[in-house]
N, C-alpha and C. Protein backbone atom coordinates (compact mmCIF):
# COMPACT_ATOMS: atom_id res chain seq x y z
N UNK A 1 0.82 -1.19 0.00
CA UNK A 1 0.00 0.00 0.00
C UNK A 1 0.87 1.26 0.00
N UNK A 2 2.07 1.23 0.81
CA UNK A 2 2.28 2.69 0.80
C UNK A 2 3.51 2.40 -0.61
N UNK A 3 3.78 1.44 -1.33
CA UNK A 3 4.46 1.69 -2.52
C UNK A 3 3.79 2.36 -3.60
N UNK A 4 2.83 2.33 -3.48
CA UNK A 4 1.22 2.60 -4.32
C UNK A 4 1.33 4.13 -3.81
N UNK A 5 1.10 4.39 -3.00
CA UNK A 5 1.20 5.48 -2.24
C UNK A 5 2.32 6.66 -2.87
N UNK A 6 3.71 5.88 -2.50
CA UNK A 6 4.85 6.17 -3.10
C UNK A 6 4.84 6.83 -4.81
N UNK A 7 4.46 6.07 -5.34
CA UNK A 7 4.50 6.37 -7.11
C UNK A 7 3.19 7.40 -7.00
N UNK A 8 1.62 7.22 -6.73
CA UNK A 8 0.63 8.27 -6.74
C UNK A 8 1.62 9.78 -6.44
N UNK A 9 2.19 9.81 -5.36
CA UNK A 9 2.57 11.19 -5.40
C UNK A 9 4.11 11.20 -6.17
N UNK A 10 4.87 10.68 -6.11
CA UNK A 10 5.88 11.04 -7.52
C UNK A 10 5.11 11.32 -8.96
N UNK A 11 4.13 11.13 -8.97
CA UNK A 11 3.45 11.38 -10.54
C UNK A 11 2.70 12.80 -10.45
N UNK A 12 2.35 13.02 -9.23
CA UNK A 12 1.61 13.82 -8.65
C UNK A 12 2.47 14.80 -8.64
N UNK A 13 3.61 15.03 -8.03
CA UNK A 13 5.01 15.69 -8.22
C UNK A 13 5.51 16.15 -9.59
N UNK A 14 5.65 15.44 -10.52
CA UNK A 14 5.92 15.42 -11.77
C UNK A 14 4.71 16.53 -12.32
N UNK A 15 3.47 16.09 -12.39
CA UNK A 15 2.29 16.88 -13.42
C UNK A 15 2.50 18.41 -12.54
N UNK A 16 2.07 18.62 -11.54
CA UNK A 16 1.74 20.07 -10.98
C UNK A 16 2.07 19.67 -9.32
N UNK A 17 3.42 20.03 -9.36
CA UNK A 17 4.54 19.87 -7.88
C UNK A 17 3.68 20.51 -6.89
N UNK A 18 3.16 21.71 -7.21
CA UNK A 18 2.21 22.75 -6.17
C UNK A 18 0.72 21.82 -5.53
N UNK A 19 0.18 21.22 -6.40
CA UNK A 19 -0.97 20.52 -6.24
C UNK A 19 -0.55 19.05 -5.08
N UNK A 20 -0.07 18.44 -5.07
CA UNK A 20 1.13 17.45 -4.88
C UNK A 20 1.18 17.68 -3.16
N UNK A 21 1.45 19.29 -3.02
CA UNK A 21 1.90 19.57 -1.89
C UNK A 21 0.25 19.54 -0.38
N UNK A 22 -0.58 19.51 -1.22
CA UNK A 22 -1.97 19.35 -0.38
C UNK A 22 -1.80 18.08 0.77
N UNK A 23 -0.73 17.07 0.13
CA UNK A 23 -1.37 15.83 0.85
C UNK A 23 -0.84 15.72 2.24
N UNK A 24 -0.56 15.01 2.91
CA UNK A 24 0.09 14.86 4.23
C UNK A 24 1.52 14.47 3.94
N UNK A 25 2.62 15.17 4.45
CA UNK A 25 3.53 14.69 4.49
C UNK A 25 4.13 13.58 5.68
N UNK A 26 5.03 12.57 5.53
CA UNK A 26 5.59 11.52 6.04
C UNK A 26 5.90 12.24 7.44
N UNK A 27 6.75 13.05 7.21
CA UNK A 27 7.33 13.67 8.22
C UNK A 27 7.40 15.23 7.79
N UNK A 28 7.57 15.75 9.09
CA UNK A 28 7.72 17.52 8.95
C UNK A 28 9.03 17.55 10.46
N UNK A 29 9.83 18.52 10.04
CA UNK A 29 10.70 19.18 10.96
C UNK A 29 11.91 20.15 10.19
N UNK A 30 12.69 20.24 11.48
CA UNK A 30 14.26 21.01 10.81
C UNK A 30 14.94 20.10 10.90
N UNK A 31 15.94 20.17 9.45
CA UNK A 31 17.07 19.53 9.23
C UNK A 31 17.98 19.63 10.19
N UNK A 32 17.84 18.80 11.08
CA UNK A 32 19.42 18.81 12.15
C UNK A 32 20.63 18.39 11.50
N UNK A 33 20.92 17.38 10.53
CA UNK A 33 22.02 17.26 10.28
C UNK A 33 22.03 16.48 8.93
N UNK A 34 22.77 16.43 7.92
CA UNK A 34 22.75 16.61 6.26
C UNK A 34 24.04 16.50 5.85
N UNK A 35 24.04 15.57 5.22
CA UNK A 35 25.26 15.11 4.22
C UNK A 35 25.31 14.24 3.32
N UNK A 36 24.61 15.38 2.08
CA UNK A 36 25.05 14.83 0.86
C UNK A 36 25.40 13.79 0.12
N UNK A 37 26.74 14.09 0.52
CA UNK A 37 27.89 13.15 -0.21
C UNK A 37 27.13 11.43 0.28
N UNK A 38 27.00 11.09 1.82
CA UNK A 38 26.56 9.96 2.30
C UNK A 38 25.66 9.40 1.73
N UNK A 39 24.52 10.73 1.67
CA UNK A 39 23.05 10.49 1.11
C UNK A 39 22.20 10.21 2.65
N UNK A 40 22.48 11.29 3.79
CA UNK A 40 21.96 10.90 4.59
C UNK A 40 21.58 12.20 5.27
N UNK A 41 20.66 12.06 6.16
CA UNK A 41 19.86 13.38 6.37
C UNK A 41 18.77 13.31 7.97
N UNK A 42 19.15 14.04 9.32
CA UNK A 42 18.27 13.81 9.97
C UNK A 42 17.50 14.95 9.97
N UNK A 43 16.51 14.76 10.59
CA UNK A 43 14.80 15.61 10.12
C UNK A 43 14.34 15.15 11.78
N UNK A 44 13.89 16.37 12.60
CA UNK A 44 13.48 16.54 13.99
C UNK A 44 13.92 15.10 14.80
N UNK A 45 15.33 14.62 14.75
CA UNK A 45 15.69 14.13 15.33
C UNK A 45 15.58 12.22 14.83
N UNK A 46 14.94 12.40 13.33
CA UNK A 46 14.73 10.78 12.71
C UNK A 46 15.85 10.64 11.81
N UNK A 47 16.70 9.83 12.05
CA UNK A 47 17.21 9.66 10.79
C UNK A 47 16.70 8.61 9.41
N UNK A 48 17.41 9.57 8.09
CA UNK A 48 16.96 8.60 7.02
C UNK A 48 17.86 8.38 5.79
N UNK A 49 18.24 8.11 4.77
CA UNK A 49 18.39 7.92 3.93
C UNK A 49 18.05 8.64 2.72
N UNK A 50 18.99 9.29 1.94
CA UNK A 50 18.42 10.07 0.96
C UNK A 50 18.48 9.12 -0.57
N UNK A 51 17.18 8.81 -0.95
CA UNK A 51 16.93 8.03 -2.41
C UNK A 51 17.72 8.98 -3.31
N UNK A 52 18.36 8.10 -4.38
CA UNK A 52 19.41 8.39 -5.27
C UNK A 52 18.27 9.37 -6.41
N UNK A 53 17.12 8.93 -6.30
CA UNK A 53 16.33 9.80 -7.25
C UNK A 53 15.78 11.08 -6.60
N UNK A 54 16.45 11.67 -5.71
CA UNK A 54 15.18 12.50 -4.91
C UNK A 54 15.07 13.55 -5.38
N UNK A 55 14.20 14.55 -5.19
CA UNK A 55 13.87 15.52 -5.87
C UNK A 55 13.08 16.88 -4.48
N UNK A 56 13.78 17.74 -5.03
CA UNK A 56 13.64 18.77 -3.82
C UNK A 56 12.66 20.10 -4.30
N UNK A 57 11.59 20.15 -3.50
CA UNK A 57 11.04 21.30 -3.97
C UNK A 57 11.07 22.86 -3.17
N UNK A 58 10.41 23.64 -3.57
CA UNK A 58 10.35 24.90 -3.11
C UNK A 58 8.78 24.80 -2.61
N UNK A 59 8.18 25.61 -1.67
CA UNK A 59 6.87 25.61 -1.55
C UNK A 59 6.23 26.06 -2.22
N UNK A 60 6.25 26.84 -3.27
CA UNK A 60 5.71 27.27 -4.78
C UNK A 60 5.35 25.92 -5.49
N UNK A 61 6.45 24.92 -5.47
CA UNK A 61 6.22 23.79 -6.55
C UNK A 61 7.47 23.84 -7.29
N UNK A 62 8.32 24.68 -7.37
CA UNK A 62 9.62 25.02 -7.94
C UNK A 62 10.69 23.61 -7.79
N UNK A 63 11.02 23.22 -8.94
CA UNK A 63 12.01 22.27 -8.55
C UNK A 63 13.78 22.60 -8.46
N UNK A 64 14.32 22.42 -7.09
CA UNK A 64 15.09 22.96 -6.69
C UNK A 64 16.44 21.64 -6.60
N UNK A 65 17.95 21.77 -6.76
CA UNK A 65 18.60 21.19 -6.64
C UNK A 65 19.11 20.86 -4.71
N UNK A 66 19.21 19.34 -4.86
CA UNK A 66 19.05 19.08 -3.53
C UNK A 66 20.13 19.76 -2.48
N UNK A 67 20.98 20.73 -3.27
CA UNK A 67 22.17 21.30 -2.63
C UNK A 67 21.13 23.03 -1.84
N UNK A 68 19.96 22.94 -2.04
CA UNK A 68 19.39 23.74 -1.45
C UNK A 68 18.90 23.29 -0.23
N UNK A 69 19.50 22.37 0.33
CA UNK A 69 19.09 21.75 1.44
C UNK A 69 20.37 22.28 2.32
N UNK A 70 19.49 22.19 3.46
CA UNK A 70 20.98 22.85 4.43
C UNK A 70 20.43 22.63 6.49
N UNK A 71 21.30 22.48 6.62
CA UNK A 71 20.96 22.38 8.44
C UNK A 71 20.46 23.66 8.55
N UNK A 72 19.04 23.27 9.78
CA UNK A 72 18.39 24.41 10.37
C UNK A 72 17.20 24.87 9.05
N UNK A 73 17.05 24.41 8.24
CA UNK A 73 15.67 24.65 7.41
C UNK A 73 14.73 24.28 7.81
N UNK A 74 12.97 24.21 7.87
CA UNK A 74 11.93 23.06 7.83
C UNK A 74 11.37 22.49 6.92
N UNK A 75 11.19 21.21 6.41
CA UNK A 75 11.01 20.43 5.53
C UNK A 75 9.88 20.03 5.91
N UNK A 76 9.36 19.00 4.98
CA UNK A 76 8.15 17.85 4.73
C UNK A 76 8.88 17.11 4.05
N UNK A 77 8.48 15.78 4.01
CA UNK A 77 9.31 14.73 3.15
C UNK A 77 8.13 13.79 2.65
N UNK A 78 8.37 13.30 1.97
CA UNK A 78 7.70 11.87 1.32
C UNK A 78 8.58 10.90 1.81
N UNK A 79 8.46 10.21 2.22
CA UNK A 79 9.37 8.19 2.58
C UNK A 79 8.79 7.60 2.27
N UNK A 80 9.72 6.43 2.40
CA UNK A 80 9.44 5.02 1.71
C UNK A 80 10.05 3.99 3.12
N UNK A 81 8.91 3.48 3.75
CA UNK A 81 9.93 2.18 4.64
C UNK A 81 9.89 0.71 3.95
N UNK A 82 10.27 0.75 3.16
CA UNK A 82 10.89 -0.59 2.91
C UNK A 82 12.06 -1.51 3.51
N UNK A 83 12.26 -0.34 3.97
CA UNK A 83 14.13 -1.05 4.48
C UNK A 83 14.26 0.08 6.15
N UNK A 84 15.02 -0.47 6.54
CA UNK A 84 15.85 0.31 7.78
C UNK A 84 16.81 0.80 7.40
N UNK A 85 17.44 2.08 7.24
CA UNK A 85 16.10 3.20 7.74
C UNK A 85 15.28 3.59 6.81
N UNK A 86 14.45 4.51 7.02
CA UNK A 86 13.44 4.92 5.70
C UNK A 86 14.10 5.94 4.87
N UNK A 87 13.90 5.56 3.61
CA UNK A 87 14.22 6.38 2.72
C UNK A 87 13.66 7.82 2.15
N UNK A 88 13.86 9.35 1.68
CA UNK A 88 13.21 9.89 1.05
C UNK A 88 13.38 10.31 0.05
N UNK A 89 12.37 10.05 -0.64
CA UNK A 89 12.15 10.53 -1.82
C UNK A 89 11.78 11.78 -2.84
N UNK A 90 11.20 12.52 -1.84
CA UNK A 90 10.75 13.81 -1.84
C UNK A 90 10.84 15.03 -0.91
N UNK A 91 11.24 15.79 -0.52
CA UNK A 91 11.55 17.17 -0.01
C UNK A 91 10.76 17.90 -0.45
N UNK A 92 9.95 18.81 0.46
CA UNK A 92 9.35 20.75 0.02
C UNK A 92 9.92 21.11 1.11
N UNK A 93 10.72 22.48 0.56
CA UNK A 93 11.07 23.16 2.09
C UNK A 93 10.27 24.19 2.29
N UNK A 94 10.20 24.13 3.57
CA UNK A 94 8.80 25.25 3.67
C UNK A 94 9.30 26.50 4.57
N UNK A 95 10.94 26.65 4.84
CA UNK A 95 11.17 27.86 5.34
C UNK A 95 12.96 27.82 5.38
N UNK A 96 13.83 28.85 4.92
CA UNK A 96 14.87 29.16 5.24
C UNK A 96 15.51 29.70 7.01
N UNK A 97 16.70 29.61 6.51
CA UNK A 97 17.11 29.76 8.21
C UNK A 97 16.75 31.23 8.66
């Protein structure tokens, strides 16, 4: 169910990113700690895994390169638990430092 879940809003993302942003996100917080290079990222204290496909938005719907990510922002994410830990797939940031 939530793989189903998973692809509905990546497609949802893709047609109109802004529309997309209505649904509930996985998680919401500030980026405590972020690194890239690893592909790893904690969010109000969860850590997760950053999917090799991920895709980062702006709260407009704007698609933004994931190097706009930074400690001390607040996010929403899309995940995926398939595995330990959960992965994300999707980012909107919804406020600068």
């Amino acid at each position: 169910m939530r793989h189903i879940r998973y692809i509905i809003l990546t497609i949802a993302m893709f047609i109109s990113p802004a529309s997309a942003f209505s649904v509930e996100f996985d998680h919401e917080g500030v980026i405590d700690r972020l690194d890239l290079k690893r592909g790893e990222i904690v969010v109000a204290d969860e850590y997760f895994v950053l999917s090799s496909d991920l895709r980062v938005y702006s709260l407009s719907g704007a698609l933004l390169s994931a190097k706009s990510l930074q400690e001390g922002i607040t996010i929403g994410v899309f995940s995926t638990r398939n595995g330990e830990p959960p992965s994300i797939a999707g980012i909107v940031i919804f406020s600068g430092r």
